[in-house]
N, C-alpha and C. Protein backbone atom coordinates (compact mmCIF):
# COMPACT_ATOMS: atom_id res chain seq x y z
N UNK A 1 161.09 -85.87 -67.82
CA UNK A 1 159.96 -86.06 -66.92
C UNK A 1 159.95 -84.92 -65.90
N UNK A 2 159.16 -84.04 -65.46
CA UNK A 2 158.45 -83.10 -64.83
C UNK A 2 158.45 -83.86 -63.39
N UNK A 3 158.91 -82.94 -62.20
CA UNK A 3 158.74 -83.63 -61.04
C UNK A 3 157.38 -82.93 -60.58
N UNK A 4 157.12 -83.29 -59.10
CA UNK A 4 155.99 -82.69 -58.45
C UNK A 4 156.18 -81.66 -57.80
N UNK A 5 155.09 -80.84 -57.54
CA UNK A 5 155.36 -79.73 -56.79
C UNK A 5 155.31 -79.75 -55.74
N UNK A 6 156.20 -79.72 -54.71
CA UNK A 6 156.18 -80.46 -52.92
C UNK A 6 155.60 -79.37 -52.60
N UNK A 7 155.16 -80.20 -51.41
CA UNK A 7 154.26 -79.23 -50.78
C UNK A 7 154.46 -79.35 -49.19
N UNK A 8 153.97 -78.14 -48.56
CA UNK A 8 154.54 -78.01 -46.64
C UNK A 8 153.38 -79.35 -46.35
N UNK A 9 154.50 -79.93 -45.45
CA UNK A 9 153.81 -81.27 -44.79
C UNK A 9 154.66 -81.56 -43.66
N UNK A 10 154.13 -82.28 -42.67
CA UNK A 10 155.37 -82.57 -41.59
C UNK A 10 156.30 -83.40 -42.03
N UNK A 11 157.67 -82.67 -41.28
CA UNK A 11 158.87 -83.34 -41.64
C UNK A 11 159.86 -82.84 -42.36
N UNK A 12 158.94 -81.73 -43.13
CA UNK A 12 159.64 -80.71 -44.05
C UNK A 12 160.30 -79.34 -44.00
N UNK A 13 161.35 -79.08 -44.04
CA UNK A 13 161.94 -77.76 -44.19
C UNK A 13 161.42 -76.21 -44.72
N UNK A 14 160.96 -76.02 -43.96
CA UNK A 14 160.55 -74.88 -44.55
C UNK A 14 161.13 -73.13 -44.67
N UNK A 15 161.15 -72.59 -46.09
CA UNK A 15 161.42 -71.42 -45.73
C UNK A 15 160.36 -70.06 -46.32
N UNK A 16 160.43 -69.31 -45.13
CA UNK A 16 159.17 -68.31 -45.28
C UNK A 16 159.51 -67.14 -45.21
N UNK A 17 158.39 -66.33 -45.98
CA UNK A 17 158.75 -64.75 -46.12
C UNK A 17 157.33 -64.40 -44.45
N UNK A 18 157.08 -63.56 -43.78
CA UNK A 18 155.96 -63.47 -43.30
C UNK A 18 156.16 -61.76 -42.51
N UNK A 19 154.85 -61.32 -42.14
CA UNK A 19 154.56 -60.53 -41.82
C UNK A 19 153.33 -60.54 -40.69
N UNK A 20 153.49 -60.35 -39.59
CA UNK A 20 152.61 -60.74 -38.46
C UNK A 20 152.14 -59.11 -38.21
N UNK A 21 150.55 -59.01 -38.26
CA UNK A 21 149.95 -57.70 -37.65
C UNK A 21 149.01 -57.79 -36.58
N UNK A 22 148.57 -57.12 -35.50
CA UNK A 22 147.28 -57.08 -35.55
C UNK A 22 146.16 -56.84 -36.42
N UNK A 23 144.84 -56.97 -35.40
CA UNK A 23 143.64 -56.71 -36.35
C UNK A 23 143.64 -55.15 -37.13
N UNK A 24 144.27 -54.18 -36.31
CA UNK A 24 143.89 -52.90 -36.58
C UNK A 24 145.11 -52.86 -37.78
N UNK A 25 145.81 -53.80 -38.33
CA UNK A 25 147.19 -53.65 -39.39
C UNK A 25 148.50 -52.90 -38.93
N UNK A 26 148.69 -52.63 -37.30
CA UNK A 26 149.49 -52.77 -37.04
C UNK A 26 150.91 -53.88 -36.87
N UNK A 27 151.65 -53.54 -37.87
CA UNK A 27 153.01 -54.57 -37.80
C UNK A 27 153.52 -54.91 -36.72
N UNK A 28 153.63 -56.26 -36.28
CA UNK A 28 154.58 -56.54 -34.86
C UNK A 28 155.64 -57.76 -35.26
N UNK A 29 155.87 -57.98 -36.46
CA UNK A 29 157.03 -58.60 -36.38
C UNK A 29 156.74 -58.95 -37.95
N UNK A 30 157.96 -59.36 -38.73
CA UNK A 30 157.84 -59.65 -40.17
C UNK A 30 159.19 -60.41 -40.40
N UNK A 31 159.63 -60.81 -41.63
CA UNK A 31 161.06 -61.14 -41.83
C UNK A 31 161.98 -60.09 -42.70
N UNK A 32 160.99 -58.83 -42.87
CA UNK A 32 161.77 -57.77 -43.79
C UNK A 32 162.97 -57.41 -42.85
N UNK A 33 164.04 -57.81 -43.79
CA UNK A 33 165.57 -57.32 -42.78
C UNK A 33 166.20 -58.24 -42.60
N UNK A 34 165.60 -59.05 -41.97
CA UNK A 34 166.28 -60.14 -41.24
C UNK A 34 166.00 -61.91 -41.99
N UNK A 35 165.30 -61.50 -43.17
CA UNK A 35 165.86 -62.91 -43.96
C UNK A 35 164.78 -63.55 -43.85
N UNK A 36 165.08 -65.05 -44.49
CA UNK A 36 163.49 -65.98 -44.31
C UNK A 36 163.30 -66.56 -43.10
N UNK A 37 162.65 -67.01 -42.81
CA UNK A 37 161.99 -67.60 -41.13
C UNK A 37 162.41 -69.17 -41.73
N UNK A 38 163.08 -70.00 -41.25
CA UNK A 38 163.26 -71.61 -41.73
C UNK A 38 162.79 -72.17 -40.22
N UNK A 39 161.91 -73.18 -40.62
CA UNK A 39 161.60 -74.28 -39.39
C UNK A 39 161.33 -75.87 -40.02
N UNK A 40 161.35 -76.45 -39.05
CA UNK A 40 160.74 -78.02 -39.60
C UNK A 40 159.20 -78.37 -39.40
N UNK A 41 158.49 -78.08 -40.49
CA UNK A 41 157.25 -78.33 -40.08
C UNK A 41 156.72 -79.48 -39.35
N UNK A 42 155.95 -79.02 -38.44
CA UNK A 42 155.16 -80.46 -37.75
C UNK A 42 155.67 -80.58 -36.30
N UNK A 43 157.66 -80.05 -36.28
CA UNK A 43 158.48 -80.25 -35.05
C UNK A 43 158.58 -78.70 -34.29
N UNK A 44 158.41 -77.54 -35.14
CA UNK A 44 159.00 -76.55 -34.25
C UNK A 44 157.70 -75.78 -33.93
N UNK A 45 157.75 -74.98 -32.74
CA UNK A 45 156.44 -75.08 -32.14
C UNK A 45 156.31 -73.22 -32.87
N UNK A 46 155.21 -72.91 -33.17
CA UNK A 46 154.16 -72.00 -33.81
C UNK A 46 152.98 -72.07 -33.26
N UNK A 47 152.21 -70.97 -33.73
CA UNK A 47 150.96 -70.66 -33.78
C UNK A 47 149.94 -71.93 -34.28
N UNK A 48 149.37 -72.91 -33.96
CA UNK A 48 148.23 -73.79 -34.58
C UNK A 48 148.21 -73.32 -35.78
N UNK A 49 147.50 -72.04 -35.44
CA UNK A 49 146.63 -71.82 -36.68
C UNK A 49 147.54 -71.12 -38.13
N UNK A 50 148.54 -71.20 -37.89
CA UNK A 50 149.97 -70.80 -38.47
C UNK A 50 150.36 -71.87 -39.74
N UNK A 51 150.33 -72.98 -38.00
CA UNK A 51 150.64 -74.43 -39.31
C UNK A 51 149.73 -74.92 -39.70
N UNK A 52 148.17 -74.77 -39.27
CA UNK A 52 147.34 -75.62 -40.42
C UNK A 52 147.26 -75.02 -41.42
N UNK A 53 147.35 -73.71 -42.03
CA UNK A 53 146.92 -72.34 -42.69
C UNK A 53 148.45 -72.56 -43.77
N UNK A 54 149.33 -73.07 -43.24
CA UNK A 54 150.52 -73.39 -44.38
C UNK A 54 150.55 -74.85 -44.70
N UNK A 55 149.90 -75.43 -44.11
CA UNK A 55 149.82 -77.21 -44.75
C UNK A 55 149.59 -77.16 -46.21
N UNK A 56 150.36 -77.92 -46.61
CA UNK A 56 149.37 -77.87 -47.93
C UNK A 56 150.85 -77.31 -49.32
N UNK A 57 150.99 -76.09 -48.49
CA UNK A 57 151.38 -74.75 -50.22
C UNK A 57 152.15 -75.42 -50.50
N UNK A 58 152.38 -74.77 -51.78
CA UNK A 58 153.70 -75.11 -52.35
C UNK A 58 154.85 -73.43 -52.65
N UNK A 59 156.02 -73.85 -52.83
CA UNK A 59 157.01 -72.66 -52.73
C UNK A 59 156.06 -71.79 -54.20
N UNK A 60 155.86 -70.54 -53.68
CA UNK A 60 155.19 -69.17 -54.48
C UNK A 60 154.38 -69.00 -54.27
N UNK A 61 153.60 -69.72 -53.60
CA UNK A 61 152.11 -69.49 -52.97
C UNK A 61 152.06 -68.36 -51.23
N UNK A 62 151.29 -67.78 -51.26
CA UNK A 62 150.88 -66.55 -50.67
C UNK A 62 149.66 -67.15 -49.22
N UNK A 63 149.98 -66.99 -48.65
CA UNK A 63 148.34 -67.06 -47.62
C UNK A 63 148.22 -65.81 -46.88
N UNK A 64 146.97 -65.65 -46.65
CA UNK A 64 146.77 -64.47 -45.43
C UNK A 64 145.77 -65.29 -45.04
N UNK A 65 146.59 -65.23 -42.95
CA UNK A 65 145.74 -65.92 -41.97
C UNK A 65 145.15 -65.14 -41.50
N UNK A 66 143.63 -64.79 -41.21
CA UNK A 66 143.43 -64.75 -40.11
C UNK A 66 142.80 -65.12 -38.36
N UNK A 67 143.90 -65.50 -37.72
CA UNK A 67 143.84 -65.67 -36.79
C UNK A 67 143.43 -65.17 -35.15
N UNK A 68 142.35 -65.94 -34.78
CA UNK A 68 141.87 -66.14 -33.37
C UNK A 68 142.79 -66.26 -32.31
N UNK A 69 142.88 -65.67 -31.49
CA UNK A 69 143.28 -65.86 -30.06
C UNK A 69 143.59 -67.25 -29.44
N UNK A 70 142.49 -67.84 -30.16
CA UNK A 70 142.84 -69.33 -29.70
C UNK A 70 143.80 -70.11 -30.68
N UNK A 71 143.79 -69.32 -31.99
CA UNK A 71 144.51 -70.31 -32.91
C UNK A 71 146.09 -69.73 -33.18
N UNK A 72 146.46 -68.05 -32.89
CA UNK A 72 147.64 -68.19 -33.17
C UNK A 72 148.51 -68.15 -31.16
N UNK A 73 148.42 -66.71 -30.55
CA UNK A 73 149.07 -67.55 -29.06
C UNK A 73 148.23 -67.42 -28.08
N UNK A 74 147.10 -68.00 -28.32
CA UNK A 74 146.57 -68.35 -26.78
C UNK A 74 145.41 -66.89 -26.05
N UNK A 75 144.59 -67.61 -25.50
CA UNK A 75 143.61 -66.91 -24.16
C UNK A 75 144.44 -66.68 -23.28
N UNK A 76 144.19 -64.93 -23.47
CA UNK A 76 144.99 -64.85 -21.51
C UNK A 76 144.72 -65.41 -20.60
N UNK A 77 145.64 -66.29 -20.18
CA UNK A 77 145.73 -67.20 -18.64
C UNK A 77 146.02 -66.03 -17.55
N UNK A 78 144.74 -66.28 -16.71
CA UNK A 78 144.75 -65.93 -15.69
C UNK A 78 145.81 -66.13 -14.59
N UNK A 79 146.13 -67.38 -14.53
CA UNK A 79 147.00 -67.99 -13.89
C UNK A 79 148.71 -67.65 -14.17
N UNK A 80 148.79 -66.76 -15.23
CA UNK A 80 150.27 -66.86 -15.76
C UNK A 80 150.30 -65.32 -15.43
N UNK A 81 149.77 -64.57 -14.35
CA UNK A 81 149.58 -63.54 -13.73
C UNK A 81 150.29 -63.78 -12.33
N UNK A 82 151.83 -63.26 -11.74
CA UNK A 82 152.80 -63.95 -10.62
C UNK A 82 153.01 -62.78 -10.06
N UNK A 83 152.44 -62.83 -8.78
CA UNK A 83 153.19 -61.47 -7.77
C UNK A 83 154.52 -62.04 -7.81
N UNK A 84 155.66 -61.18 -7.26
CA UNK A 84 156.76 -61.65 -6.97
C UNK A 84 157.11 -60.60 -5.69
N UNK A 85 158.12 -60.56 -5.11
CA UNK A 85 158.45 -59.71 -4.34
C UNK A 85 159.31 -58.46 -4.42
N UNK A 86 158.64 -57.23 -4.42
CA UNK A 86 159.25 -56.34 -4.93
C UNK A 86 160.49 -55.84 -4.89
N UNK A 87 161.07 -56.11 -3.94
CA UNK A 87 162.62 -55.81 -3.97
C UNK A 87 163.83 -56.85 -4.77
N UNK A 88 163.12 -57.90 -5.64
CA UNK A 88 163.87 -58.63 -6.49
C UNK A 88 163.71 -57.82 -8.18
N UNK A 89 162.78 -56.61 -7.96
CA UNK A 89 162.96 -56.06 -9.63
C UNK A 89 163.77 -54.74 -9.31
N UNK A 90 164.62 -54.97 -10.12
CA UNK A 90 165.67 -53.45 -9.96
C UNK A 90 164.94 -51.96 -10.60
N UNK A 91 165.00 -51.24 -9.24
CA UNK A 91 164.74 -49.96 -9.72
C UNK A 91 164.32 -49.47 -11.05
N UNK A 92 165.10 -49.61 -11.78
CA UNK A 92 165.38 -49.25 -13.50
C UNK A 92 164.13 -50.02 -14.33
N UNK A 93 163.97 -51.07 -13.47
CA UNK A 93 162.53 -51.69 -14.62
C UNK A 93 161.00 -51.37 -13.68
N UNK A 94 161.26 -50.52 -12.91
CA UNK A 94 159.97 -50.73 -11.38
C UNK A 94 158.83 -49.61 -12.63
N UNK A 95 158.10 -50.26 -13.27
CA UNK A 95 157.20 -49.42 -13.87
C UNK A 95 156.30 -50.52 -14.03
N UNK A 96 154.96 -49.65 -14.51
CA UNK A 96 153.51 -50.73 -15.25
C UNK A 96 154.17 -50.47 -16.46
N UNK A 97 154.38 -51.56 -16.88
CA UNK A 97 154.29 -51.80 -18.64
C UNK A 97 155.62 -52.35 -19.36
N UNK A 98 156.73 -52.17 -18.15
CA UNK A 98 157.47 -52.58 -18.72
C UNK A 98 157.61 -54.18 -18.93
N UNK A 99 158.62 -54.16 -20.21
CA UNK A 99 158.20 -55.76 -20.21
C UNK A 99 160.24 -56.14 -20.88
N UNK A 100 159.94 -57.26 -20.61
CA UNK A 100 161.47 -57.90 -20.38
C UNK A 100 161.66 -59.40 -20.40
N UNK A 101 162.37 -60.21 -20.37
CA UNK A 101 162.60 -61.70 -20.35
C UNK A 101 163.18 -61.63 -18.99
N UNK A 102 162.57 -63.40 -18.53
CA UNK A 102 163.48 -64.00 -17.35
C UNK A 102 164.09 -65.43 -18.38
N UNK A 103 164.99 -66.10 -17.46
CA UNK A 103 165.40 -67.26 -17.89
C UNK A 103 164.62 -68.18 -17.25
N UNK A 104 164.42 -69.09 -18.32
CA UNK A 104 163.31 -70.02 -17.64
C UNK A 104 164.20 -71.97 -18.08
N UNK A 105 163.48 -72.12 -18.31
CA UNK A 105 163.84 -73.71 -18.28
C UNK A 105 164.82 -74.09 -19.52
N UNK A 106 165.86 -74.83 -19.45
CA UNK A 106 166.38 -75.26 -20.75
C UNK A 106 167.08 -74.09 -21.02
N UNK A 107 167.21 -72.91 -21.00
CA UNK A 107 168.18 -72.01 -21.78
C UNK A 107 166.88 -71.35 -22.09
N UNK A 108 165.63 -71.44 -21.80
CA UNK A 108 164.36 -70.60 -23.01
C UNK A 108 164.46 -69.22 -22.17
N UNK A 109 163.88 -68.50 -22.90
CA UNK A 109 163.88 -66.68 -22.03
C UNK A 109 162.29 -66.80 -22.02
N UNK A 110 161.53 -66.16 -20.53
CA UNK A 110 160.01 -66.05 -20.80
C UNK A 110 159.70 -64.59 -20.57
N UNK A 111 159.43 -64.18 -21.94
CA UNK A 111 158.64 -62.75 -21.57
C UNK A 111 157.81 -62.48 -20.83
N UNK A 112 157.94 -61.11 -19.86
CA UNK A 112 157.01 -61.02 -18.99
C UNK A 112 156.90 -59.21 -19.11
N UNK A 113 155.81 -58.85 -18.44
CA UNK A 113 155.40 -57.63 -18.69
C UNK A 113 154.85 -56.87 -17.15
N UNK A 114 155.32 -56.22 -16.73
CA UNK A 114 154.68 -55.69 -15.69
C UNK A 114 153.26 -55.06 -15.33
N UNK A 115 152.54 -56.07 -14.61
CA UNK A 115 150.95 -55.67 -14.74
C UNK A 115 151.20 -54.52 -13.96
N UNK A 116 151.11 -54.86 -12.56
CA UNK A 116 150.62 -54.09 -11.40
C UNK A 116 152.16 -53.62 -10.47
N UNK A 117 151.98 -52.71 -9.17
CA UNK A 117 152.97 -52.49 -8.44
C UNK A 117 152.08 -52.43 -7.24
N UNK A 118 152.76 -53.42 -6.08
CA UNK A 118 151.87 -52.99 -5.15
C UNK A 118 153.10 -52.20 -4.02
N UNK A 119 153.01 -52.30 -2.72
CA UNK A 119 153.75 -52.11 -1.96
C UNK A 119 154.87 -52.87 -1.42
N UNK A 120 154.67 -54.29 -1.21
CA UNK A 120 155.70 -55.06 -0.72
C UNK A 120 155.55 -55.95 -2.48
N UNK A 121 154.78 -56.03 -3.47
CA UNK A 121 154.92 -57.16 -4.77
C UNK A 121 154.84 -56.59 -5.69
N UNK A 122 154.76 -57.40 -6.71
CA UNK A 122 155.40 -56.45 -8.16
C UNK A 122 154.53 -57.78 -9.00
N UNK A 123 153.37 -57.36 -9.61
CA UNK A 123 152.39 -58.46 -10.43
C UNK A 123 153.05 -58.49 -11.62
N UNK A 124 153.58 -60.09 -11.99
CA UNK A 124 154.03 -59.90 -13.46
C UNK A 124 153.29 -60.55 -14.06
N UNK A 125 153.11 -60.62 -15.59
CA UNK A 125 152.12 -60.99 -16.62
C UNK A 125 152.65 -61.55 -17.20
N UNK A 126 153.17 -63.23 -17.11
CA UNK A 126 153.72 -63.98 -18.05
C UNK A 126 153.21 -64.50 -19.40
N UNK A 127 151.86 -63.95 -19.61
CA UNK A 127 151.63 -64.45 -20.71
C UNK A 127 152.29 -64.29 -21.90
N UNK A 128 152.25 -64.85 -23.19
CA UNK A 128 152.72 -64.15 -24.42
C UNK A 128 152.28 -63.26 -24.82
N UNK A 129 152.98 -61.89 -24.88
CA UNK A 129 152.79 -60.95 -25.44
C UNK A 129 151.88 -60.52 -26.36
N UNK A 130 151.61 -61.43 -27.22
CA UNK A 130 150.11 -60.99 -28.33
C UNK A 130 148.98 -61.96 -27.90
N UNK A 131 149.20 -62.75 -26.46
CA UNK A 131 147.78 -63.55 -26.18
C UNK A 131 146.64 -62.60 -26.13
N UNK A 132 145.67 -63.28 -26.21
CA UNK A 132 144.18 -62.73 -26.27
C UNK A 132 144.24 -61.76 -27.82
N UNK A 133 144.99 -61.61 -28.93
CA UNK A 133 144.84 -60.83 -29.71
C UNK A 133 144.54 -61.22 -31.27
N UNK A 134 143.51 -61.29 -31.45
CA UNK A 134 143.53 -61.40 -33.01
C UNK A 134 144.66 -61.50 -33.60
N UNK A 135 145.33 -62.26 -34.39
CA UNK A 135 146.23 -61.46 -35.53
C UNK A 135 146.21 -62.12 -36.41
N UNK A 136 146.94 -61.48 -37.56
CA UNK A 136 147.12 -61.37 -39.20
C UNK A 136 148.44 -61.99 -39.66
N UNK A 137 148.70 -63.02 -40.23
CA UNK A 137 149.62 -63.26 -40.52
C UNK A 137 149.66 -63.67 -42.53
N UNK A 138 150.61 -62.71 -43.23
CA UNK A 138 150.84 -63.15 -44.17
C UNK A 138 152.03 -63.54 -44.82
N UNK A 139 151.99 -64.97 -45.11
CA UNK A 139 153.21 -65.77 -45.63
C UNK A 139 153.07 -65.99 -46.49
N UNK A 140 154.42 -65.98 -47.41
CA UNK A 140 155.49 -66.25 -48.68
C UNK A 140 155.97 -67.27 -48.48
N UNK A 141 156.06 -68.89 -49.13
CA UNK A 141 156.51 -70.05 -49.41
C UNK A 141 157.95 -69.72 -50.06
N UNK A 142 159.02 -69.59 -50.02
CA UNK A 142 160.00 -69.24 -50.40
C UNK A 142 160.73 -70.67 -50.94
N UNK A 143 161.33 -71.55 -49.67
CA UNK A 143 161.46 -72.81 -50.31
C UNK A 143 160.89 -73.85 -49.20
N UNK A 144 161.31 -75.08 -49.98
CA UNK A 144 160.64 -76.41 -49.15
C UNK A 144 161.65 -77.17 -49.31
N UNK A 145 161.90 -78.46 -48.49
CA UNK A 145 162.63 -79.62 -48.64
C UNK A 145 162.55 -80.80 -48.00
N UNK A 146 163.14 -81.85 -48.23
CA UNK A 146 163.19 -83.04 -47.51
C UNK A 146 163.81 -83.28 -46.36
């Protein structure tokens, strides 16, 4: 007897090949190198439009997403824009653009990026890094499980 072909659903183990671009097909992150991406579907937090766009496959199946601003990380929040006071960023990072992690809640690291420099503050840009950006994501079903 022939079993079924499982398929990504919550609850399930998943392992993935993927390749994340922007719109213009610039690469910003993939699993070439560094192995398959494994999560528990349904529990570990992604892009929306990530996990509705893999519901469904089964291991050998291929998708290319493409994803909205709103569906993989988010509209730049205005609000996630934080003066701080300039003499708490060390010399060595005092630039526009640089970008770096703080420690934030739980053990999590929050990327942040240096908007602005004023005189006495230092504007940081907590958003996620690819908010407001189109992107491309194409995934490889590698395996699945219970």
């Amino acid at each position: 007897m022939r079993g079924y072909a499982m398929r990504i659903e919550a609850g399930k183990m998943v392992c993935l090949e993927y390749v994340l671009s922007l719109a213009d097909g610039t690469v910003v992150d993939s699993t070439e190198g560094s192995g398959l991406w494994t999560y528990v579907h349904g529990e570990t937090k992604m892009p929306p439009g990530l996990s509705r766009g893999v519901e469904g496959l089964e291991v050998g199946e291929h998708a290319r997403l493409e994803l909205s601003p709103d569906d993989a990380f988010g509209a730049i929040d205005p609000a996630a824009f934080q003066d701080v006071p300039r003499v708490m960023v060390p010399e060595s990072a005092l630039r526009v653009g640089y970008a770096g992690e703080l420690p934030g809640p739980g053990g999590t690291l929050i990327p942040f990026k240096i908007q602005a420099i004023q005189d006495e503050t230092v504007t940081l840009n907590l958003n996620h890094p690819l908010a407001g950006e189109p992107v491309i994501f194409e995934v490889w079903v590698r395996h699945i499980q219970d």
